[in-house]
Protein backbone atom coordinates (compact mmCIF):
# COMPACT_ATOMS: atom_id res chain seq x y z
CA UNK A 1 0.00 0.00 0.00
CA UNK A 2 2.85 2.57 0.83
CA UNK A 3 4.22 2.09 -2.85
CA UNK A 4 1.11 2.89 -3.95
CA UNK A 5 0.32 5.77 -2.35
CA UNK A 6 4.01 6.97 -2.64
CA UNK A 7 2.87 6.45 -6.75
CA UNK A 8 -0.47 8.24 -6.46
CA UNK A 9 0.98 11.56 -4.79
CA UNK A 10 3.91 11.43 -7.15
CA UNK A 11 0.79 11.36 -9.76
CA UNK A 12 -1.22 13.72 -7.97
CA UNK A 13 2.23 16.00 -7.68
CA UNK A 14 2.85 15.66 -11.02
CA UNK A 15 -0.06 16.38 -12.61
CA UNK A 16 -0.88 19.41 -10.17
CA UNK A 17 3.00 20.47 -11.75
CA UNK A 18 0.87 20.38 -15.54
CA UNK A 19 -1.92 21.97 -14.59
CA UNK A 20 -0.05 25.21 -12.78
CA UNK A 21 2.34 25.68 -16.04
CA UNK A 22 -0.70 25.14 -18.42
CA UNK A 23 -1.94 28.06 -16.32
CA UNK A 24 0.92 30.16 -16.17
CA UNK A 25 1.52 30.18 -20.18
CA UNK A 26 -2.25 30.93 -20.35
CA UNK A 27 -1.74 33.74 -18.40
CA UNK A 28 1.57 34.96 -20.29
CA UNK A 29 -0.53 34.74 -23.53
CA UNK A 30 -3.34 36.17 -22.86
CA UNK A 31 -0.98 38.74 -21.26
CA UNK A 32 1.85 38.97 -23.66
CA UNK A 33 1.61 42.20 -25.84
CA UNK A 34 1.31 40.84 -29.33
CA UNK A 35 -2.17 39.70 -28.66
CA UNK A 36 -3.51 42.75 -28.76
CA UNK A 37 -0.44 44.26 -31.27
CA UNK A 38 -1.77 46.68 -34.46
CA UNK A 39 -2.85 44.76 -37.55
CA UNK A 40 -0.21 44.73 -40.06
CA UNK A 41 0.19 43.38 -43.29
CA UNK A 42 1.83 40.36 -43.87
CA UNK A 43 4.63 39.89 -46.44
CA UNK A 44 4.93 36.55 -47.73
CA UNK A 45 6.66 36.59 -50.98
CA UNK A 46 8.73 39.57 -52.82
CA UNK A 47 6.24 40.25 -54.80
CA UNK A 48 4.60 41.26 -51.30
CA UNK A 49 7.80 43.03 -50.26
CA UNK A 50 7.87 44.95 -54.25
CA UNK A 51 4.13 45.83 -53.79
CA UNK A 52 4.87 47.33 -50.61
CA UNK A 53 7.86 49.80 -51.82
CA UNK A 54 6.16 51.22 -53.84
CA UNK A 55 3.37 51.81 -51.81
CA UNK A 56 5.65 53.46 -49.56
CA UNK A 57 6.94 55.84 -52.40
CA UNK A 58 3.25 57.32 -52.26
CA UNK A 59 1.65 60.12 -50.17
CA UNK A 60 -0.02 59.72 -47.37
CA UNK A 61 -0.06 57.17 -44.05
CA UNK A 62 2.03 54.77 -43.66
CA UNK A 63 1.22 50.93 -43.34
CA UNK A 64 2.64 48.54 -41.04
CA UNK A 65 4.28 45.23 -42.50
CA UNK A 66 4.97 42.05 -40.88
CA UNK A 67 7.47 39.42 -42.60
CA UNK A 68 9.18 36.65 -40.65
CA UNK A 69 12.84 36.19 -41.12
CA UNK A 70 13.63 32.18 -41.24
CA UNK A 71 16.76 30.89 -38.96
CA UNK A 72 18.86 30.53 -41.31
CA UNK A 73 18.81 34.35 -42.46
CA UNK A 74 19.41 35.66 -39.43
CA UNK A 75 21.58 35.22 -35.75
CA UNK A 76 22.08 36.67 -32.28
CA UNK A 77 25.54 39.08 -32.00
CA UNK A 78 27.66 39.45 -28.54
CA UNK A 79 24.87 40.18 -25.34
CA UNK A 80 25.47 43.14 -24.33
CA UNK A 81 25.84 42.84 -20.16
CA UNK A 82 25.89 46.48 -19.14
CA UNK A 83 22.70 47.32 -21.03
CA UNK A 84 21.65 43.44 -20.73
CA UNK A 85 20.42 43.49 -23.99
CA UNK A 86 20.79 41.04 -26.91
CA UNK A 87 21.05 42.35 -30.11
CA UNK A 88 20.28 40.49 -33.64
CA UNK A 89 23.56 40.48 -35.52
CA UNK A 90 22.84 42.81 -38.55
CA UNK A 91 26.57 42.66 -39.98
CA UNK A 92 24.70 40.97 -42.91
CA UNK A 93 21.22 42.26 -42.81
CA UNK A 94 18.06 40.32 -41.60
CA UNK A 95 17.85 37.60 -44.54
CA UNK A 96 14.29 36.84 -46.68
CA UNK A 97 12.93 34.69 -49.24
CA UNK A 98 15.83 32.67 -50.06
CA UNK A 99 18.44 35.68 -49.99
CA UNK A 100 16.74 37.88 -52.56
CA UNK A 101 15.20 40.12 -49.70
CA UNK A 102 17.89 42.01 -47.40
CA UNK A 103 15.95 44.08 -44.85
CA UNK A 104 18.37 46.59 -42.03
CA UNK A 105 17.28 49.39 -39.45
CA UNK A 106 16.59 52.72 -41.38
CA UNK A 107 18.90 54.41 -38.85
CA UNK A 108 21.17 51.55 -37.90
CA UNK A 109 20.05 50.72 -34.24
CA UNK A 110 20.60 47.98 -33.25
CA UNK A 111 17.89 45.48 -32.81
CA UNK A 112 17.31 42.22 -30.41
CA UNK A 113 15.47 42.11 -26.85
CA UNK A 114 15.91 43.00 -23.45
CA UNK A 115 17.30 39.86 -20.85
CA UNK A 116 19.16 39.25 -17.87
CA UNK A 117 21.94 36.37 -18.14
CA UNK A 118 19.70 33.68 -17.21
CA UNK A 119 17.31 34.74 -19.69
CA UNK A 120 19.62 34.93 -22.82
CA UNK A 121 20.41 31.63 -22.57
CA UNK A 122 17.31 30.87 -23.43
CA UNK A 123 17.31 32.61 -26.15
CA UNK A 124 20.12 31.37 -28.10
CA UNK A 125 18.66 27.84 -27.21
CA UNK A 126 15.75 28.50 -29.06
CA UNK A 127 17.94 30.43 -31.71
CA UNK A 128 19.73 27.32 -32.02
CA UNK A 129 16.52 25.28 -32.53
CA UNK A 130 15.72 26.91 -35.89
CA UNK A 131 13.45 29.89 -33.87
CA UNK A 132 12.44 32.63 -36.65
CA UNK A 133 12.64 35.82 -36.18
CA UNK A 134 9.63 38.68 -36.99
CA UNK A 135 9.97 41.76 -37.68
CA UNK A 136 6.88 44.68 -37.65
CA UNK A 137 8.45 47.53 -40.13
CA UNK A 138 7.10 50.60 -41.79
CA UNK A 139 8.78 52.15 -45.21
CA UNK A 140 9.45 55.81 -45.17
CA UNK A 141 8.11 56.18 -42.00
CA UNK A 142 10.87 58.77 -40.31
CA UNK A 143 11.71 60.14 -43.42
CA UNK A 144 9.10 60.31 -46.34
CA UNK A 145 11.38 61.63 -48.33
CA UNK A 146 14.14 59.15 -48.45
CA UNK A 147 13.91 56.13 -50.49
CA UNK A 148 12.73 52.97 -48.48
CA UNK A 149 14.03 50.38 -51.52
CA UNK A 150 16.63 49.24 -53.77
CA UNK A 151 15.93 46.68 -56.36
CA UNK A 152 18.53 45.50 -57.96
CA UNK A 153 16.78 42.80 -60.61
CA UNK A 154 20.27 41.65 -62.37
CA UNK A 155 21.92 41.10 -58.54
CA UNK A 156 18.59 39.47 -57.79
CA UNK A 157 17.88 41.38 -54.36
CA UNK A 158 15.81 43.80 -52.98
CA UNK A 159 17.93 46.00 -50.15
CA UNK A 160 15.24 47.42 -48.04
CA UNK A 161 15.89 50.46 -45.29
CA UNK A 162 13.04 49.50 -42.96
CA UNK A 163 11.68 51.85 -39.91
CA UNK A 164 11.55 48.62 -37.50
CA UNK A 165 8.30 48.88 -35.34
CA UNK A 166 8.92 45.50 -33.18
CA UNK A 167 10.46 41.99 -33.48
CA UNK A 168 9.47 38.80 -31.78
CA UNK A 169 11.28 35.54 -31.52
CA UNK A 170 9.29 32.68 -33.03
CA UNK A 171 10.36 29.47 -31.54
CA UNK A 172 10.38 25.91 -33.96
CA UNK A 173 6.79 24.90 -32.13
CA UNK A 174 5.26 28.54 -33.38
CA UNK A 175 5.41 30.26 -29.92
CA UNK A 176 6.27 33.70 -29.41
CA UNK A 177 9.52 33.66 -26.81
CA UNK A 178 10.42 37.09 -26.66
CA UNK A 179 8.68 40.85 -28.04
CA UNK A 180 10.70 43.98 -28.49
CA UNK A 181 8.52 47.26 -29.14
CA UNK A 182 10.06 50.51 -30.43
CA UNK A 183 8.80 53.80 -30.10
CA UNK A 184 7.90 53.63 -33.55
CA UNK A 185 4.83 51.50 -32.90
CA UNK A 186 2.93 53.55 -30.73
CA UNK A 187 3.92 56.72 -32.76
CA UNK A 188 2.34 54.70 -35.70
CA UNK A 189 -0.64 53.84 -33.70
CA UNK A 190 -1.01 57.39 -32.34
CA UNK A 191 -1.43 58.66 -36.13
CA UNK A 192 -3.84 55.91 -37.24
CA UNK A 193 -6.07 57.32 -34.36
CA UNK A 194 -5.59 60.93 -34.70
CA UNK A 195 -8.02 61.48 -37.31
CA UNK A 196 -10.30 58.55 -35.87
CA UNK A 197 -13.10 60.70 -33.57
CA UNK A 198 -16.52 59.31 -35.42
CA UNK A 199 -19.53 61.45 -35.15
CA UNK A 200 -20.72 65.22 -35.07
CA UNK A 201 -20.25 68.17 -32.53
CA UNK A 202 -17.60 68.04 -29.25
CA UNK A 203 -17.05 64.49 -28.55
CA UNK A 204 -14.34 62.14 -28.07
CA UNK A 205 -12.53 58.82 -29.25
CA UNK A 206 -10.63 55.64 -26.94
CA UNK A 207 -7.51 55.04 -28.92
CA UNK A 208 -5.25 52.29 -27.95
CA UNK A 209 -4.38 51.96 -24.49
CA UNK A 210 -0.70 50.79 -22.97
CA UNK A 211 0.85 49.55 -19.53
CA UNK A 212 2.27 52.68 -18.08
CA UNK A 213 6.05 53.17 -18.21
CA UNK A 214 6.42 50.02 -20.45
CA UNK A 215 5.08 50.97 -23.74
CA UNK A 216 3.12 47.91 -24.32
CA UNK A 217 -0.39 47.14 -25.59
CA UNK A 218 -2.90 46.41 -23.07
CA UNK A 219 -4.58 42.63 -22.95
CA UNK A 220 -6.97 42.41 -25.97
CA UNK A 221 -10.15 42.02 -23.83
CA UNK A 222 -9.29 44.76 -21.51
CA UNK A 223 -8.98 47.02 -24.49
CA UNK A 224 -12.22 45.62 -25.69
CA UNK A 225 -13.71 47.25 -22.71
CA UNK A 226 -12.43 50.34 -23.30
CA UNK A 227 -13.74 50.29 -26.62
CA UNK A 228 -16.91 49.41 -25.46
CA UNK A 229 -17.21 52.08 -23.15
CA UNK A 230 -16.08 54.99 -25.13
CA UNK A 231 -19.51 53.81 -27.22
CA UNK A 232 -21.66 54.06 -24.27
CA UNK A 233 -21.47 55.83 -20.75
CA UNK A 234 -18.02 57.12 -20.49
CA UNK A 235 -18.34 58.24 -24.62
CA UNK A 236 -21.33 60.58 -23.51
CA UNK A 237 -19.78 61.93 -20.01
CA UNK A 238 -16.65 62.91 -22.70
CA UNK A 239 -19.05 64.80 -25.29
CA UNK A 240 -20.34 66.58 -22.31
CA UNK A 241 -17.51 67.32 -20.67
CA UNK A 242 -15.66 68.37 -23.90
CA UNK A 243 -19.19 70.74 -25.08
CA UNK A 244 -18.61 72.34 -22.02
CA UNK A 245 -14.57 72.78 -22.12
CA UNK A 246 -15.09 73.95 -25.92
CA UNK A 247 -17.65 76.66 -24.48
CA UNK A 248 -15.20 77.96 -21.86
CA UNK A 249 -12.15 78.31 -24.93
CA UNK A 250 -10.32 74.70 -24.94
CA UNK A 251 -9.04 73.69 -28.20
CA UNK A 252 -11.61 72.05 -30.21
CA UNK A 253 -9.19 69.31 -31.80
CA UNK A 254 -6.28 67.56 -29.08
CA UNK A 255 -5.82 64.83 -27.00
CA UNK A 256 -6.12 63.93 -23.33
CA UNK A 257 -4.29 60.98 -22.06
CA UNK A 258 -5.64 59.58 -18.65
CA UNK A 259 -3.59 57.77 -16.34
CA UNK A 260 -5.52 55.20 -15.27
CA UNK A 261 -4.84 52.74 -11.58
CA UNK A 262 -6.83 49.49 -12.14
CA UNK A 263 -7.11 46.42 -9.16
CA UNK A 264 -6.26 43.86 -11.73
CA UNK A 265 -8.20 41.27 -9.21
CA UNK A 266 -11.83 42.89 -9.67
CA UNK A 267 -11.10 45.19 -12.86
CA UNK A 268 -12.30 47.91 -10.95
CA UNK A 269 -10.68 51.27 -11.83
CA UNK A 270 -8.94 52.71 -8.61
CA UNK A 271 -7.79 55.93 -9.43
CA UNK A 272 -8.51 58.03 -12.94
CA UNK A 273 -6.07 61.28 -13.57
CA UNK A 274 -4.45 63.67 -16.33
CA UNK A 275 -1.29 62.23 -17.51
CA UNK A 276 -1.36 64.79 -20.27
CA UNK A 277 -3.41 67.71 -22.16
CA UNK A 278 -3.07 69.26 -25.58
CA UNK A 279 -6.87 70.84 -25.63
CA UNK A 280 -5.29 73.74 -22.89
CA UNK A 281 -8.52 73.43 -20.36
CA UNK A 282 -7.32 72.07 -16.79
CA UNK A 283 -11.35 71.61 -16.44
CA UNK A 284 -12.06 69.99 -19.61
CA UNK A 285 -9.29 67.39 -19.16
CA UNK A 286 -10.09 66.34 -15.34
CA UNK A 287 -13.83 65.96 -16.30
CA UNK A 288 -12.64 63.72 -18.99
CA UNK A 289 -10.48 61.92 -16.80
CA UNK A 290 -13.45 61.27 -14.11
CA UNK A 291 -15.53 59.98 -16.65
CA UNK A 292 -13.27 56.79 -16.33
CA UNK A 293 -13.75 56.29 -12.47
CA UNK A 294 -17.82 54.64 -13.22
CA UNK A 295 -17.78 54.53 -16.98
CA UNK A 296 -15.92 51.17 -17.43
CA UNK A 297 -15.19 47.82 -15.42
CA UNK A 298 -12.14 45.28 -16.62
CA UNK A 299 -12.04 41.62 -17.28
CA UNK A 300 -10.51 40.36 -13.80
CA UNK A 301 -7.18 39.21 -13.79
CA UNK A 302 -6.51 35.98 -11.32
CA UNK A 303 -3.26 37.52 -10.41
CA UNK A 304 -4.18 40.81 -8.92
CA UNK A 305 -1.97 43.37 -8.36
CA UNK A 306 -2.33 47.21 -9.33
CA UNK A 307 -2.16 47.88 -13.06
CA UNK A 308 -1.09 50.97 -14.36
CA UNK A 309 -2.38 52.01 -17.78
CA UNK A 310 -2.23 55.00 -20.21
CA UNK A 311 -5.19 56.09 -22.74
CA UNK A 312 -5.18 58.84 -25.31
CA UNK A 313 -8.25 60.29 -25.94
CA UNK A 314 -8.62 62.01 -28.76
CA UNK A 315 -11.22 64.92 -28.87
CA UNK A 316 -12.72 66.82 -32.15
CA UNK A 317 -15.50 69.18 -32.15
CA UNK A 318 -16.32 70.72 -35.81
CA UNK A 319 -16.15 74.29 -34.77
CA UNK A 320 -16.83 76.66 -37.87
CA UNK A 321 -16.94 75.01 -41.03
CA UNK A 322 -13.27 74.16 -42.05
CA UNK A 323 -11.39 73.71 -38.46
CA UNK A 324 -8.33 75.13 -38.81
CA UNK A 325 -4.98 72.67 -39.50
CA UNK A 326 -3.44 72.26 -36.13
CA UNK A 327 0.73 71.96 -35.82
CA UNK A 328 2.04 68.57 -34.34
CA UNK A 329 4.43 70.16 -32.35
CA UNK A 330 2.82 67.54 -29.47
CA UNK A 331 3.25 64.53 -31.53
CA UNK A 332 5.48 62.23 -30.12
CA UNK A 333 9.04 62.75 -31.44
CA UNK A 334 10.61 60.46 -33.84
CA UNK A 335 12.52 57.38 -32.18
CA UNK A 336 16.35 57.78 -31.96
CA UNK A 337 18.68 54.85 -31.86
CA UNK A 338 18.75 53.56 -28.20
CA UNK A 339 21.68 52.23 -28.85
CA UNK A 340 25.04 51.97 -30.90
CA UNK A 341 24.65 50.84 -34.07
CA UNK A 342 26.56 48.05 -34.86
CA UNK A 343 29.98 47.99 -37.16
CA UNK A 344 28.72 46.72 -41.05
């Protein structure tokens, strides 16, 4: 009887063991930033990559691409401890479609993902085990006015200057082991919302919201609820609040962005303030940012904890009949290389 019971709680233990780290990766996905990352199209062949120089040789916004670079056309350089970083080697470019696509940074950065020691080991494990590498890039993005592309049909490659927006390391089973976000991709988002405020008279639009001080995209379903709510009761209390702001003198056209303290174990919103104001009505801007303390309730979160978020708000109100063109002086500024580029 001891040997069997000595097998059933080794059992027990073992399957309780499954069950906790089937949990924990649910968590981490349904947590992990690219669930809720921008659409983007996806470049599968060069005639994909062709199709989308010259789009970016056009006027007008720019689109986001996605292509994933196979193992063999790209590697990991020399981790860099002080900034404990590890950067994709880009002494020969990031490698496509059988060597006829050669894709670097626009400005040279260097590119790879945040880890501690322990952590980069990892890493070039899954390197080693044919991981792929994807990249999130926009052409002409920083610079409309410099070429994005160089085909060169009787070399048989396409050299391509890309504005990288993210990468993410694709292990051989298809799961995403590591996400690296520039600056890039929520200055892209920002744009693709700017002119997004639906509807007639003062009133407001939910753009995408991100974890505070980290830059990345909120889970999908919490941004769902956000969504949702900027259609019904916190939508309304910001047309009010912005009818009334607009009467006192605040800018018709701007953005607020409210700092928001959620209890990640109930969803409930804790604490609702002004991170920052473009519409230049202290008034206007609070109201806004109270609307968020009732208007909206998150999906819980089994883990609890405080979670910090930021959401941009963009406001329009249709004041005379051609609003003037407003400056982007408050845009946010281009990203600059974090880092030293690497020797080519």
């Amino acid at each position: 009887m001891r040997g069997r019971s000595g097998d059933v709680a080794r059992i027990a233990t073992t399957l309780a063991t499954i069950a906790t780290i089937a949990l924990t990766s649910a968590i981490a996905v349904a947590l992990h930033p690219s669930v809720a990352r921008a659409d983007g199209v996806t470049v599968r062949t060069i005639a994909d990559l062709h199709r989308a120089c010259r789009e970016s040789e056009e006027p007008g916004p720019r689109q986001l691409y996605i292509v994933t670079i196979p193992s063999r056309g790209w590697a990991f350089g020399a981790y860099l401890d002080a900034d404990q970083f590890l950067p994709v080697d880009l002494r020969r470019n990031l490698r496509a479609f059988r060597g006829s696509a050669e894709i670097f940074p626009s400005r040279l950065e260097s590119v790879g993902f945040v880890a501690n020691a322990r952590r980069v080991a990892d890493l070039r494990r899954a390197c080693h085990g044919g991981a792929q590498l994807r990249v999130g890039f926009l052409l002409a993005f920083d610079d409309q006015e410099r070429r994005a592309c160089l085909v060169r049909p009787a070399a048989g490659v396409t050299t391509v200057r890309a504005d990288i927006a993210f990468v993410e390391l694709i292990d051989a089973r298809g799961r995403i082991v590591a996400r690296d976000d520039t600056d890039r991709l929520r200055a892209w988002r920002e744009e693709q919302e700017e002119d997004a405020v639906p509807g007639s008279g003062p009133r407001g639009a939910i753009g995408s919201a991100t974890v505070a001080g980290a830059g990345t995209a909120v889970p999908a379903p919490w941004q769902e609820a956000l969504t949702s709510a900027g259609r019904g009761a916190i939508g309304r209390a910001i047309a009010t609040c912005h009818t009334a702001g607009v009467s006192r003198g605040a800018d018709p056209d701007g953005q607020v962005v409210v700092h928001l303290r959620v209890d990640g174990r109930s969803g409930q919103v804790r604490a609702s303030e002004v991170e920052l104001s473009t519409i230049g009505d202290a008034t206007d801007a609070a109201c806004i940012a109270r609307a968020f303390m009732s208007g909206v309730t998150f999906p819980p979160d089994s883990r609890g904890g405080l979670v910090e978020l930021s959401v941009p708000v963009r406001l329009a109100a249709d004041v005379g009949s051609a609003p003037p063109v407003r400056p982007r002086a408050q845009q946010p500024a281009r990203p600059a290389p974090r880092r030293p580029a690497p020797r080519r």
